[in-house]
PDB file of N, CA and C in Angstrom:
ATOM      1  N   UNK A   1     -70.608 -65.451  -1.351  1.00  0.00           N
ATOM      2  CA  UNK A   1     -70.931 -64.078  -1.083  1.00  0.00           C
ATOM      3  C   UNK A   1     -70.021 -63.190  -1.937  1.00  0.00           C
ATOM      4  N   UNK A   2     -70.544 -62.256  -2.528  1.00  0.00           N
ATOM      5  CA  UNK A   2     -69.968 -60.924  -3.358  1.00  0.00           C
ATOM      6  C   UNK A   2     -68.988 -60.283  -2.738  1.00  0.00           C
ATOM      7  N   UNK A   3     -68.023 -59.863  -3.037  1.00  0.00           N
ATOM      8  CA  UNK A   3     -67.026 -59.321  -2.661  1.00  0.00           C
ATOM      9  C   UNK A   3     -66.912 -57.976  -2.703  1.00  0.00           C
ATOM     10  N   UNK A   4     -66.983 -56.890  -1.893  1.00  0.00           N
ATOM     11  CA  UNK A   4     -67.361 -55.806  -2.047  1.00  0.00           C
ATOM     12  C   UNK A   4     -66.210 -55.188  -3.205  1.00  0.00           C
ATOM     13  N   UNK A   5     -66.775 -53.817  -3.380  1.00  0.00           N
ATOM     14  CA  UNK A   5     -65.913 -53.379  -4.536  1.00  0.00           C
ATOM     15  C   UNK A   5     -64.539 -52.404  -4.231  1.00  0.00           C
ATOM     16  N   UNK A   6     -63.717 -52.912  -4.642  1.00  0.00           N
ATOM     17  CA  UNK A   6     -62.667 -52.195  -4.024  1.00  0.00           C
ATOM     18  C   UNK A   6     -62.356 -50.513  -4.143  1.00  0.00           C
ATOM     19  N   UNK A   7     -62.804 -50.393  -4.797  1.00  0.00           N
ATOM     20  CA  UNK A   7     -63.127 -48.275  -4.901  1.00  0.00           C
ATOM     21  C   UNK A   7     -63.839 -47.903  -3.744  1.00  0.00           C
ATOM     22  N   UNK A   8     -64.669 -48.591  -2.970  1.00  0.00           N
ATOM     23  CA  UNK A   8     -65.695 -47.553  -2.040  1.00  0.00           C
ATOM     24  C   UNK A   8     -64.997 -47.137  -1.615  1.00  0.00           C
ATOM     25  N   UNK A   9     -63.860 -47.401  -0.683  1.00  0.00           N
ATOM     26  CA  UNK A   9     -63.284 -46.414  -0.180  1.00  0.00           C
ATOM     27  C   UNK A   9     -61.879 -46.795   0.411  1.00  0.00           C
ATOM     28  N   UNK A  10     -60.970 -46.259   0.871  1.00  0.00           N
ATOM     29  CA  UNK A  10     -59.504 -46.261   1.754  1.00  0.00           C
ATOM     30  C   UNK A  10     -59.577 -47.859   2.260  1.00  0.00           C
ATOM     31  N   UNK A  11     -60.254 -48.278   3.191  1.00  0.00           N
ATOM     32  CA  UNK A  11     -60.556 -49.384   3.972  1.00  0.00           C
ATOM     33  C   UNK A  11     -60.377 -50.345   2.760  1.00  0.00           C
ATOM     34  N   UNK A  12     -60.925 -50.274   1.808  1.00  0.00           N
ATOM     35  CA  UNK A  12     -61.159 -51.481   1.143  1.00  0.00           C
ATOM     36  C   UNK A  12     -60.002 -51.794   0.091  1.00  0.00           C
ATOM     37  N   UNK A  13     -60.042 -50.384  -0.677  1.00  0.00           N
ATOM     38  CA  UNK A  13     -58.546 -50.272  -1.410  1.00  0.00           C
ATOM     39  C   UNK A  13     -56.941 -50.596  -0.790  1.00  0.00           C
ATOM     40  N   UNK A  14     -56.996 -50.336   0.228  1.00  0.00           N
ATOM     41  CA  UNK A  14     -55.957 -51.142   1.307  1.00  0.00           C
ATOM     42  C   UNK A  14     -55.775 -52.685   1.489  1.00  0.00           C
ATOM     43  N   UNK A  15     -56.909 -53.091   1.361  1.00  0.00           N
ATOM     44  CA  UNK A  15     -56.632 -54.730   1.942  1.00  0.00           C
ATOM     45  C   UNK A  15     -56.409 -55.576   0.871  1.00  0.00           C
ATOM     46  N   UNK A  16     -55.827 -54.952  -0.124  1.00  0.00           N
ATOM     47  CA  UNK A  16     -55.230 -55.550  -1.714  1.00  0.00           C
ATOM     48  C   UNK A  16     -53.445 -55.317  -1.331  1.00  0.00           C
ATOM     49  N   UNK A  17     -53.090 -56.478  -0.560  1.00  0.00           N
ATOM     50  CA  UNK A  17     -51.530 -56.322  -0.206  1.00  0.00           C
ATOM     51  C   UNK A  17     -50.429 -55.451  -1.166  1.00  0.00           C
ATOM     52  N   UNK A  18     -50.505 -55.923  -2.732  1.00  0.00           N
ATOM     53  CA  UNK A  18     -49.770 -54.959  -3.812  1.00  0.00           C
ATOM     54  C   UNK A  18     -50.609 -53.405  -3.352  1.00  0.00           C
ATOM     55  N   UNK A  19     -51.062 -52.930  -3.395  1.00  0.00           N
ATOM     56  CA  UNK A  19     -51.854 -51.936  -3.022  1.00  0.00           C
ATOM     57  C   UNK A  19     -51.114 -50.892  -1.838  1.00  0.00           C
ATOM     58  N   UNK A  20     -50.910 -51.518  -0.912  1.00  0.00           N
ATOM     59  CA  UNK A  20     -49.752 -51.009   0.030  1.00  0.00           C
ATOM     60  C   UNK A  20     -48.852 -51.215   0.097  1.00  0.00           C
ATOM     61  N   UNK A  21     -48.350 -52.102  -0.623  1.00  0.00           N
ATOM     62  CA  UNK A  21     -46.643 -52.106  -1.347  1.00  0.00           C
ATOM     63  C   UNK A  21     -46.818 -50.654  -2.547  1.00  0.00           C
ATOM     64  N   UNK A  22     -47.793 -50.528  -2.995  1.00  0.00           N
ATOM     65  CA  UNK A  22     -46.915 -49.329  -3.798  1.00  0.00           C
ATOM     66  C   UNK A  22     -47.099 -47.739  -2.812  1.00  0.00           C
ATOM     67  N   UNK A  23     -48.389 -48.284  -1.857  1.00  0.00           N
ATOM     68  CA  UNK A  23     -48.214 -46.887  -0.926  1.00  0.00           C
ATOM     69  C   UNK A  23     -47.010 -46.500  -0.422  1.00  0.00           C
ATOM     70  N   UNK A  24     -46.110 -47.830   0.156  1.00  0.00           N
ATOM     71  CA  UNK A  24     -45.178 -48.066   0.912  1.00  0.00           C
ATOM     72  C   UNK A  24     -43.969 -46.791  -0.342  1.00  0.00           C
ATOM     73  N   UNK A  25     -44.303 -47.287  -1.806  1.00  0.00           N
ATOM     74  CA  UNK A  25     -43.017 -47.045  -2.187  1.00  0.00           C
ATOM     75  C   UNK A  25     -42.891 -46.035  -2.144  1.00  0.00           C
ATOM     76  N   UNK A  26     -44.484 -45.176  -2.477  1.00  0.00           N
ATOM     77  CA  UNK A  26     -44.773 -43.548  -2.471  1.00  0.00           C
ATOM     78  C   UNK A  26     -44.519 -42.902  -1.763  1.00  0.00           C
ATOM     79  N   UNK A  27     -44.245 -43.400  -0.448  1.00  0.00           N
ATOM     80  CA  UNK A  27     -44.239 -43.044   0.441  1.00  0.00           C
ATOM     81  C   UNK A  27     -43.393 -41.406   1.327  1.00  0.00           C
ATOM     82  N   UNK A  28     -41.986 -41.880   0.289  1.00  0.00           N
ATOM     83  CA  UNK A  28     -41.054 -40.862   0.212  1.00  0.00           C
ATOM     84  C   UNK A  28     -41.175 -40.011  -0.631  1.00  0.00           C
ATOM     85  N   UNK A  29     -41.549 -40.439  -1.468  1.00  0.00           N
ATOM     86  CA  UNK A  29     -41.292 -39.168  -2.609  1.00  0.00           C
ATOM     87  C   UNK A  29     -41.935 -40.054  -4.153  1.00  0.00           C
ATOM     88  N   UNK A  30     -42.405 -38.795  -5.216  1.00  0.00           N
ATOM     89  CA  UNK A  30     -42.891 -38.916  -5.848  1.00  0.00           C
ATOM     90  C   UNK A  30     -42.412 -40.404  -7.050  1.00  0.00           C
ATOM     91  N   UNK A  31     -43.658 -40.958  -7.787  1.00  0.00           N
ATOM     92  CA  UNK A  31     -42.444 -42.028  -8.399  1.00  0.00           C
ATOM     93  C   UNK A  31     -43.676 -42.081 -10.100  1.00  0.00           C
ATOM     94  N   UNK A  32     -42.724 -42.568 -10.817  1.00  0.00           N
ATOM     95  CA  UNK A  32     -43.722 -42.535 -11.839  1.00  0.00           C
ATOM     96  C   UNK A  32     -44.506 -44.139 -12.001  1.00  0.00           C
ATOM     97  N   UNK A  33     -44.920 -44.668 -13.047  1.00  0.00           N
ATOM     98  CA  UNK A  33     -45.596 -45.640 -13.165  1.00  0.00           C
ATOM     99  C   UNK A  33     -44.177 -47.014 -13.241  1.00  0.00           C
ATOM    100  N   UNK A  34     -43.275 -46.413 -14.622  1.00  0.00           N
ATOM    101  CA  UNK A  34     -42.326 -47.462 -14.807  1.00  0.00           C
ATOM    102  C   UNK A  34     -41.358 -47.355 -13.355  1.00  0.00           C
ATOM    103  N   UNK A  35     -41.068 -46.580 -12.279  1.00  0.00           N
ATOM    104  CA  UNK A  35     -40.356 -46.368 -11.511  1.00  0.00           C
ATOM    105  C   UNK A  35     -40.796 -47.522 -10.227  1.00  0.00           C
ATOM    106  N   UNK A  36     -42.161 -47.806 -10.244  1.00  0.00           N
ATOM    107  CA  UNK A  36     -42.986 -48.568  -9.631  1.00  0.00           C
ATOM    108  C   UNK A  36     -42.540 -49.843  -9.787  1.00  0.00           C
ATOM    109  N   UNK A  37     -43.049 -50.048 -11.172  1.00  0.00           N
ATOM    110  CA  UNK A  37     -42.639 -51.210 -11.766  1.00  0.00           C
ATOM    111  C   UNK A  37     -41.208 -51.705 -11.571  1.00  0.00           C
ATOM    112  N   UNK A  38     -40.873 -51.116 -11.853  1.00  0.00           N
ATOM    113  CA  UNK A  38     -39.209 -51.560 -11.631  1.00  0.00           C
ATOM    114  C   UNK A  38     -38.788 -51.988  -9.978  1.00  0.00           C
ATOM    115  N   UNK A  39     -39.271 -51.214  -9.165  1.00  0.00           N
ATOM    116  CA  UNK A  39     -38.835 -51.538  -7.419  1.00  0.00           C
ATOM    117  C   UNK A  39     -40.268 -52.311  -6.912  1.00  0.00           C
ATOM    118  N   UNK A  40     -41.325 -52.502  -7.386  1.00  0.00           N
ATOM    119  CA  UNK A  40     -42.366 -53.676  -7.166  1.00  0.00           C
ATOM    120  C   UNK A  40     -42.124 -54.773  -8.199  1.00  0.00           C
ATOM    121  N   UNK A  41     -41.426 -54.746  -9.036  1.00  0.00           N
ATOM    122  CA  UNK A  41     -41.311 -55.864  -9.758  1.00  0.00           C
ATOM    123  C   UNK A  41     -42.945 -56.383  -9.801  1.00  0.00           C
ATOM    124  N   UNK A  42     -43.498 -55.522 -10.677  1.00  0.00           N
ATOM    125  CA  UNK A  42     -45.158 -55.729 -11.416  1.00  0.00           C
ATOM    126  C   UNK A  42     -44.572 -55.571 -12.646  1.00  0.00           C
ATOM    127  N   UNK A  43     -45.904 -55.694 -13.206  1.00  0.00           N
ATOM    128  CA  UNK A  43     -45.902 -55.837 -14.774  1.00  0.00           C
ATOM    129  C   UNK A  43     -46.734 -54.216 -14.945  1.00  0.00           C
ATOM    130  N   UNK A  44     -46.726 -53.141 -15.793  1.00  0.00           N
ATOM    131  CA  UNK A  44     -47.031 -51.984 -15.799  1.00  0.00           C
ATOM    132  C   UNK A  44     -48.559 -51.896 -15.857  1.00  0.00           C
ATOM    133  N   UNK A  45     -49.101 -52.589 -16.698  1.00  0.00           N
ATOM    134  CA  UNK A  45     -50.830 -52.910 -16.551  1.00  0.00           C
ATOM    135  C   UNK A  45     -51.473 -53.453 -15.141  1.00  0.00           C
ATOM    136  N   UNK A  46     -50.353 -54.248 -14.081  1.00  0.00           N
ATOM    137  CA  UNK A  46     -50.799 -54.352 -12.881  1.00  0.00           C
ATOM    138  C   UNK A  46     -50.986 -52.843 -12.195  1.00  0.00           C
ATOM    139  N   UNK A  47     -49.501 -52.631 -12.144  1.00  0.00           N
ATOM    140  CA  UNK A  47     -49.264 -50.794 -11.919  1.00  0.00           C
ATOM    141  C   UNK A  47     -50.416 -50.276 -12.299  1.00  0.00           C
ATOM    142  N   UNK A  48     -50.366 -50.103 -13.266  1.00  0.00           N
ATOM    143  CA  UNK A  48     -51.817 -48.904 -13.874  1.00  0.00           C
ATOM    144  C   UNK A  48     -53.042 -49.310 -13.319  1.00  0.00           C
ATOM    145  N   UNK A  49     -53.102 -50.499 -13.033  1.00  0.00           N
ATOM    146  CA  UNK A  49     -54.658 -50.562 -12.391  1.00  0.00           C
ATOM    147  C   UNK A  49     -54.841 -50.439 -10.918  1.00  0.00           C
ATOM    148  N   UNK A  50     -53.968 -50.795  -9.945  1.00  0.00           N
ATOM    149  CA  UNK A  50     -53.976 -50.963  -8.874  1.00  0.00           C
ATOM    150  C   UNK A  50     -53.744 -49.033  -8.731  1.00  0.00           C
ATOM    151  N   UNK A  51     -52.823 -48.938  -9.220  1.00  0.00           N
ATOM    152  CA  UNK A  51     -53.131 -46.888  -9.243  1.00  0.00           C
ATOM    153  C   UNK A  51     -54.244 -46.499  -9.386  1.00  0.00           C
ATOM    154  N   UNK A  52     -55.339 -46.657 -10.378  1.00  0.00           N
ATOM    155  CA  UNK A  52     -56.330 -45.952 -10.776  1.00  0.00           C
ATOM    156  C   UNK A  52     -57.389 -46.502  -9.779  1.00  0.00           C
ATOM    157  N   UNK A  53     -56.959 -47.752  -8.831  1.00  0.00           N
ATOM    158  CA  UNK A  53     -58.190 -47.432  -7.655  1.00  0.00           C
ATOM    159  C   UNK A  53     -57.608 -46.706  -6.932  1.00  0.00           C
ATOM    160  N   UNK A  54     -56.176 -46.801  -6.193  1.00  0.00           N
ATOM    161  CA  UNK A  54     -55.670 -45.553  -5.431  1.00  0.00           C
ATOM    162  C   UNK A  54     -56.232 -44.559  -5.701  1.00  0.00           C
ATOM    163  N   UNK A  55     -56.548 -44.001  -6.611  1.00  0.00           N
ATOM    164  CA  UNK A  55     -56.819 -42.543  -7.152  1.00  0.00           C
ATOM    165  C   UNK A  55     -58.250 -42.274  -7.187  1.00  0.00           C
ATOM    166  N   UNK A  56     -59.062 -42.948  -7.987  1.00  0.00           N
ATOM    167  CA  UNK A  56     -60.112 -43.241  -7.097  1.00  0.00           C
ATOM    168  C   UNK A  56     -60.735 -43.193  -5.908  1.00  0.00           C
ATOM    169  N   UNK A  57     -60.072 -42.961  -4.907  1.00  0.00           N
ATOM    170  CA  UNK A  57     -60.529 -43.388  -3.471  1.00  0.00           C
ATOM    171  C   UNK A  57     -59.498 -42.152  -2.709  1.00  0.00           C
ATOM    172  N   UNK A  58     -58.870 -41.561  -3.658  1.00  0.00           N
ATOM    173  CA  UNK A  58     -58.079 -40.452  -3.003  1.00  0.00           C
ATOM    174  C   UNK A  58     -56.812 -40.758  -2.706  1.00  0.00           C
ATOM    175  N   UNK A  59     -56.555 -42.275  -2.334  1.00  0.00           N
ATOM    176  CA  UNK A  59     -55.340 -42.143  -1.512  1.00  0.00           C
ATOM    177  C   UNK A  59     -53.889 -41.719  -2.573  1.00  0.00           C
ATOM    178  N   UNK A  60     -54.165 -41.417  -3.789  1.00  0.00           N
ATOM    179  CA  UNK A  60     -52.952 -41.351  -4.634  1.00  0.00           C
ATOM    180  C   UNK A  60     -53.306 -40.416  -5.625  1.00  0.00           C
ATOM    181  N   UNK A  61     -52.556 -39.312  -5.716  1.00  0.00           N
ATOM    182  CA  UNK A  61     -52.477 -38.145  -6.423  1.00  0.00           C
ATOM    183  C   UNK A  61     -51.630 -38.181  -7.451  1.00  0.00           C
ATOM    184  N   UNK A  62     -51.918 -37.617  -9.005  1.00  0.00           N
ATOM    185  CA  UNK A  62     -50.850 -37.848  -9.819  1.00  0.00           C
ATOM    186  C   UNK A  62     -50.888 -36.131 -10.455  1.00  0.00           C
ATOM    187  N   UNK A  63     -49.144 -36.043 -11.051  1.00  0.00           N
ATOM    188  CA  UNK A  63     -49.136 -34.748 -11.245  1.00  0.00           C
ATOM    189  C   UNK A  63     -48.438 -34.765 -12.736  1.00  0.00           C
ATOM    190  N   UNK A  64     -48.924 -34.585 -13.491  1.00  0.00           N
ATOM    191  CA  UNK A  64     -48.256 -34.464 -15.048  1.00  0.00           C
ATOM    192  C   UNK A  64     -46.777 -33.325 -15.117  1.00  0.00           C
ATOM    193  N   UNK A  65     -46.303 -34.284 -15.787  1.00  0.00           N
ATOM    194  CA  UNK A  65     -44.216 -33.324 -16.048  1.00  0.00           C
ATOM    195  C   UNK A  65     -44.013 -33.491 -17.259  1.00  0.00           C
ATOM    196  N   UNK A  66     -44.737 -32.732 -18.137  1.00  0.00           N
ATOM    197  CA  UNK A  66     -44.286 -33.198 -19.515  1.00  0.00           C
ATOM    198  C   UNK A  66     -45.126 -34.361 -19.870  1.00  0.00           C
ATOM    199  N   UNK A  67     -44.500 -35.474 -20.576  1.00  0.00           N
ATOM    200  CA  UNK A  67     -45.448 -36.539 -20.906  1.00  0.00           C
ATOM    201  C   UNK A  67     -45.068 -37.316 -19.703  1.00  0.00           C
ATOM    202  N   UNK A  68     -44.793 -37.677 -18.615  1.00  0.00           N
ATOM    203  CA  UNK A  68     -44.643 -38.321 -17.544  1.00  0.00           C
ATOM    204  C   UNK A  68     -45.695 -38.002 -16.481  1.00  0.00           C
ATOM    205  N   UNK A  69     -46.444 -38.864 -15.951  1.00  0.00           N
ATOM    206  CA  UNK A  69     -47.301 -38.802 -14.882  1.00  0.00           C
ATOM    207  C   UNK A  69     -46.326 -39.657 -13.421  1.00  0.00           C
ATOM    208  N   UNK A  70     -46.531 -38.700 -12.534  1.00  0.00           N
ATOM    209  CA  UNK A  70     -45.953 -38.723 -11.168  1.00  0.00           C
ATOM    210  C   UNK A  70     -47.049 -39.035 -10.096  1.00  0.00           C
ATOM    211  N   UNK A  71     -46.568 -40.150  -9.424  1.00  0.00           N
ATOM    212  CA  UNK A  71     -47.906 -40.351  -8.066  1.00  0.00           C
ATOM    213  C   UNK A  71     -47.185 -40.240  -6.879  1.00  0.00           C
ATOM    214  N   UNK A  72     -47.993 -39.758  -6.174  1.00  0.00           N
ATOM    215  CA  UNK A  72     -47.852 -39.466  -4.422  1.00  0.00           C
ATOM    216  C   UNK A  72     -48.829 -40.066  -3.831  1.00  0.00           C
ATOM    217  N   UNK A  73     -48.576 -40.120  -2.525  1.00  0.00           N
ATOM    218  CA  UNK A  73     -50.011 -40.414  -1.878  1.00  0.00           C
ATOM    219  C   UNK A  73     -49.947 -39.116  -1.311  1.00  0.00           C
ATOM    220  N   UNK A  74     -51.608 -39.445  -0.949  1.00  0.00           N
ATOM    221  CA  UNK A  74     -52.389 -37.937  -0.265  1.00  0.00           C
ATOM    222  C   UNK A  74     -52.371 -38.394   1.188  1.00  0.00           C
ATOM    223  N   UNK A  75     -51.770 -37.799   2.364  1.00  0.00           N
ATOM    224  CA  UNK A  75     -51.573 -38.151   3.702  1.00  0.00           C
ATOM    225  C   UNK A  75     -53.218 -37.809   4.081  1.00  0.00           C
ATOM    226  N   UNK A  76     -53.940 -36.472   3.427  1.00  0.00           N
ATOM    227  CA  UNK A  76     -55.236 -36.158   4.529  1.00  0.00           C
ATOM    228  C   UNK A  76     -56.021 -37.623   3.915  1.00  0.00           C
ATOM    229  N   UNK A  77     -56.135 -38.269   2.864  1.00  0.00           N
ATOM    230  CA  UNK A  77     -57.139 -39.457   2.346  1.00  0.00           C
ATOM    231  C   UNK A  77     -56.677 -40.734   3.229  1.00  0.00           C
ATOM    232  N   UNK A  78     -55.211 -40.756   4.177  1.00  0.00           N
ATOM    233  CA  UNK A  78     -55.364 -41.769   4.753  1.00  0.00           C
ATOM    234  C   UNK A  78     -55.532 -41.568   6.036  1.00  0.00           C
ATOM    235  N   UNK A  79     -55.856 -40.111   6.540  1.00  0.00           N
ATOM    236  CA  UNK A  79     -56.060 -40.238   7.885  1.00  0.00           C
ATOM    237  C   UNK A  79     -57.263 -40.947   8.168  1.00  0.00           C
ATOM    238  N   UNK A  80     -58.687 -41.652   8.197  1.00  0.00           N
ATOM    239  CA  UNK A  80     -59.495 -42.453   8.484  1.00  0.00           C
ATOM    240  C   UNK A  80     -58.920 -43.598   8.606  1.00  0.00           C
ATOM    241  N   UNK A  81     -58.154 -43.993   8.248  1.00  0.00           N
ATOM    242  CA  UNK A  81     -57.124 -45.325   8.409  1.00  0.00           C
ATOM    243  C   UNK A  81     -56.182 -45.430  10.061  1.00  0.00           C
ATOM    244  N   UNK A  82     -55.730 -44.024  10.067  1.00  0.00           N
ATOM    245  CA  UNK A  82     -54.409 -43.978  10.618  1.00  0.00           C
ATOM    246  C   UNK A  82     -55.020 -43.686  11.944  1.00  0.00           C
ATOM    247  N   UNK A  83     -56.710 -42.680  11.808  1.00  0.00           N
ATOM    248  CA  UNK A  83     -57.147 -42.560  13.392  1.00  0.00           C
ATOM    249  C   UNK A  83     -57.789 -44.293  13.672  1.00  0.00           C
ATOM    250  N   UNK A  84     -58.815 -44.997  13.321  1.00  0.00           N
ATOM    251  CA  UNK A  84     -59.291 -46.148  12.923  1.00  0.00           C
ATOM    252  C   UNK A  84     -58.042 -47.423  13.715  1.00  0.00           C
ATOM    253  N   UNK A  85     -56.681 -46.768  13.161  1.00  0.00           N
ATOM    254  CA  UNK A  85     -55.486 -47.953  13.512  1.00  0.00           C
ATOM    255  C   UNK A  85     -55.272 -47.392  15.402  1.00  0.00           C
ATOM    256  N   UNK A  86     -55.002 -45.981  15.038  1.00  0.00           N
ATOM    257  CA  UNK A  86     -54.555 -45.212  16.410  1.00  0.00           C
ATOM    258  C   UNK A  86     -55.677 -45.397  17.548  1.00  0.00           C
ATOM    259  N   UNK A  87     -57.095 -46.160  17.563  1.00  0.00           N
ATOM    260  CA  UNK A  87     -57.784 -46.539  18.391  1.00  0.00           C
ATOM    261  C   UNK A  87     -57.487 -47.321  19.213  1.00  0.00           C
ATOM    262  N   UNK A  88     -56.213 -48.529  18.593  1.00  0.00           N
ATOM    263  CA  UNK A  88     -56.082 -49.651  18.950  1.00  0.00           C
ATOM    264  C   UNK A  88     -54.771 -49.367  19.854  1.00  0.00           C
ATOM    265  N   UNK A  89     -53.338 -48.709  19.005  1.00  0.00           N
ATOM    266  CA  UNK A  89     -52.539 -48.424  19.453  1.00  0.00           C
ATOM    267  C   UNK A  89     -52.398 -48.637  21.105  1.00  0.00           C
ATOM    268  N   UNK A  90     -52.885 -47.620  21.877  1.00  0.00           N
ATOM    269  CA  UNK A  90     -53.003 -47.835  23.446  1.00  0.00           C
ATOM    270  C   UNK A  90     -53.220 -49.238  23.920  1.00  0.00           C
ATOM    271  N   UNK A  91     -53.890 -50.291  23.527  1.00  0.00           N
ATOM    272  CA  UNK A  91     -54.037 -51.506  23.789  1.00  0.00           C
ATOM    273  C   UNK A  91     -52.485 -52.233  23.409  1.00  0.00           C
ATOM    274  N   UNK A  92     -52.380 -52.122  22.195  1.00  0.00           N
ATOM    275  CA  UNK A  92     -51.260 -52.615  21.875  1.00  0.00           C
ATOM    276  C   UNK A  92     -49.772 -52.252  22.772  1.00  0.00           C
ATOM    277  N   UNK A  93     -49.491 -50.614  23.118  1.00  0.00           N
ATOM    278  CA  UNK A  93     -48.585 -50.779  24.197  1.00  0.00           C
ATOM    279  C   UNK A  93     -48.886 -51.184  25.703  1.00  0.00           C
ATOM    280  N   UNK A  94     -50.158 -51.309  26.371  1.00  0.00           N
ATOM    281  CA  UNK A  94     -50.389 -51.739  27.264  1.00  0.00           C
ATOM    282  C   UNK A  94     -49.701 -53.565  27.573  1.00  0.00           C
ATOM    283  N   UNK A  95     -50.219 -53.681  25.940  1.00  0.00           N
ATOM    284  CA  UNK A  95     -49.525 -55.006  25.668  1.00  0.00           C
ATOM    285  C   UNK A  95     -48.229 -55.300  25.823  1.00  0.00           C
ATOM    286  N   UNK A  96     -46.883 -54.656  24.711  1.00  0.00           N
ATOM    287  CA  UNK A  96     -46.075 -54.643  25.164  1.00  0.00           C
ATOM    288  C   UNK A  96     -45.412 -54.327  26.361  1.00  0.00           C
ATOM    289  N   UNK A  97     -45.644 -53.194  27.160  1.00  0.00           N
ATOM    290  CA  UNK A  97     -45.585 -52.785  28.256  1.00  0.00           C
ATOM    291  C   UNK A  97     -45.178 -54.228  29.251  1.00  0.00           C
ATOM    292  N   UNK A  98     -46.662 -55.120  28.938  1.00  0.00           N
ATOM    293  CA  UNK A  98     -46.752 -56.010  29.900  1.00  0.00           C
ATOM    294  C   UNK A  98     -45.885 -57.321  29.494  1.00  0.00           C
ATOM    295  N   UNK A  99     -45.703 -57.198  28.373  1.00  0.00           N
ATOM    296  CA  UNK A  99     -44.260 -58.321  27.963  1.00  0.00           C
ATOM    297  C   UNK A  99     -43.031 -57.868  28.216  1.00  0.00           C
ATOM    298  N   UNK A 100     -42.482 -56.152  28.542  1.00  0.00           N
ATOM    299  CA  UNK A 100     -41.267 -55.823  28.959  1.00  0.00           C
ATOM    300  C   UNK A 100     -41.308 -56.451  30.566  1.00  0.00           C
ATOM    301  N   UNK A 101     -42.283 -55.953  31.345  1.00  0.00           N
ATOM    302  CA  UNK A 101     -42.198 -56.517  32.712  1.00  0.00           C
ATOM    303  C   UNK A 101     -41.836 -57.838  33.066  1.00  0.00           C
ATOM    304  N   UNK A 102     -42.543 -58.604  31.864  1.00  0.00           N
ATOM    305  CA  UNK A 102     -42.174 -60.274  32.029  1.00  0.00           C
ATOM    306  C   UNK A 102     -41.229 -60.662  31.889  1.00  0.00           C
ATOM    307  N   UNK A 103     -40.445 -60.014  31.067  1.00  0.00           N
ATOM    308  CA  UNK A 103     -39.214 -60.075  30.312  1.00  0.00           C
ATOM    309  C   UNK A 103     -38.134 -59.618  31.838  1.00  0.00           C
ATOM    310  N   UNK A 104     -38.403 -58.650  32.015  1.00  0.00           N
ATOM    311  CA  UNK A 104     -37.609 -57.923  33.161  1.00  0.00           C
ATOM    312  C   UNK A 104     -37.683 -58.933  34.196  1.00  0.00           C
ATOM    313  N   UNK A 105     -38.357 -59.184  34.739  1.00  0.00           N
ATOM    314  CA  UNK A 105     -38.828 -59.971  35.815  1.00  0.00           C
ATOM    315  C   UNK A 105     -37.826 -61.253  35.268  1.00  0.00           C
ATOM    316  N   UNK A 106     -38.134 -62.065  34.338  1.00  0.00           N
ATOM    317  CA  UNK A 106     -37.692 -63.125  34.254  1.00  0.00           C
ATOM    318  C   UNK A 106     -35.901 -62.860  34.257  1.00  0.00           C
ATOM    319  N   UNK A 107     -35.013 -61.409  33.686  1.00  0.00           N
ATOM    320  CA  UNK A 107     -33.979 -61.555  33.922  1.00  0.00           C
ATOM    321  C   UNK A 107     -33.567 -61.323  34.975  1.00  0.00           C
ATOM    322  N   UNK A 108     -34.302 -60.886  35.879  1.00  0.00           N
ATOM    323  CA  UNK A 108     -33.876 -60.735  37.178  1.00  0.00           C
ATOM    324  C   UNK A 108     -34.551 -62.179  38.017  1.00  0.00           C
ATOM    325  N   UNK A 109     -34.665 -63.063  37.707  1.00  0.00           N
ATOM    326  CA  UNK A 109     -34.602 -64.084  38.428  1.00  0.00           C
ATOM    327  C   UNK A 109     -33.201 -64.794  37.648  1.00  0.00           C
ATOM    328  N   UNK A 110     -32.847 -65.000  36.983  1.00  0.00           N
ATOM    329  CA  UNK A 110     -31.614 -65.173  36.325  1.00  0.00           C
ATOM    330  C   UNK A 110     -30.350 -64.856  36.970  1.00  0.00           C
ATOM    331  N   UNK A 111     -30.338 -63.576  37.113  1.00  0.00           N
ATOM    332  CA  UNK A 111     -29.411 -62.386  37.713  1.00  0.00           C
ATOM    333  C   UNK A 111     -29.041 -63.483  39.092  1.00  0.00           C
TER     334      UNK A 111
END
């Protein structure tokens, strides 16, 4: 089976692990291409491509400084992600929730 194409959109451009390692790096503050390279330890043609689907798909904005191009990510292009994740969230502390109790419980039989 065909593998869908990774540009349609956020969802898909995400599930390329390097892909959110460089979101991760963007994360703080602006970085250029070789700046990437250097703290992902890629090769710059990986960089450049895995950017130009970011950008593509919105999640990564670049801003020219002279001859230097600068990328950010765009926070509104990943909110479909972040509400999508935040569906689950409530399940997930219900979850933990119910492993602190176990946890509790079990040190107080200890005690």
């Amino acid at each position: 089976m065909a593998r869908a194409a990774t540009t349609a959109d956020a969802f898909n451009a995400v599930a390329e692990p390097l892909r959110r390692d460089i979101l991760d790096a963007l994360a703080d503050s602006e970085r250029s291409v070789g700046d990437l390279v250097e703290v992902l330890g890629l090769g710059q043609p990986q960089a450049s491509k895995h950017l130009r689907v970011l950008r593509e798909v919105g999640l990564v904005e670049v801003r020219e400084v002279g001859r230097r191009r600068l990328y950010r990510t765009n926070a509104q292009a990943l909110r479909p992600i972040h509400e999508w994740v935040s569906r689950y969230e409530q399940q997930w502390n219900e979850r933990f929730d119910a492993v602190d109790a176990v946890l509790e419980e079990l040190k107080e039989r200890e005690s």
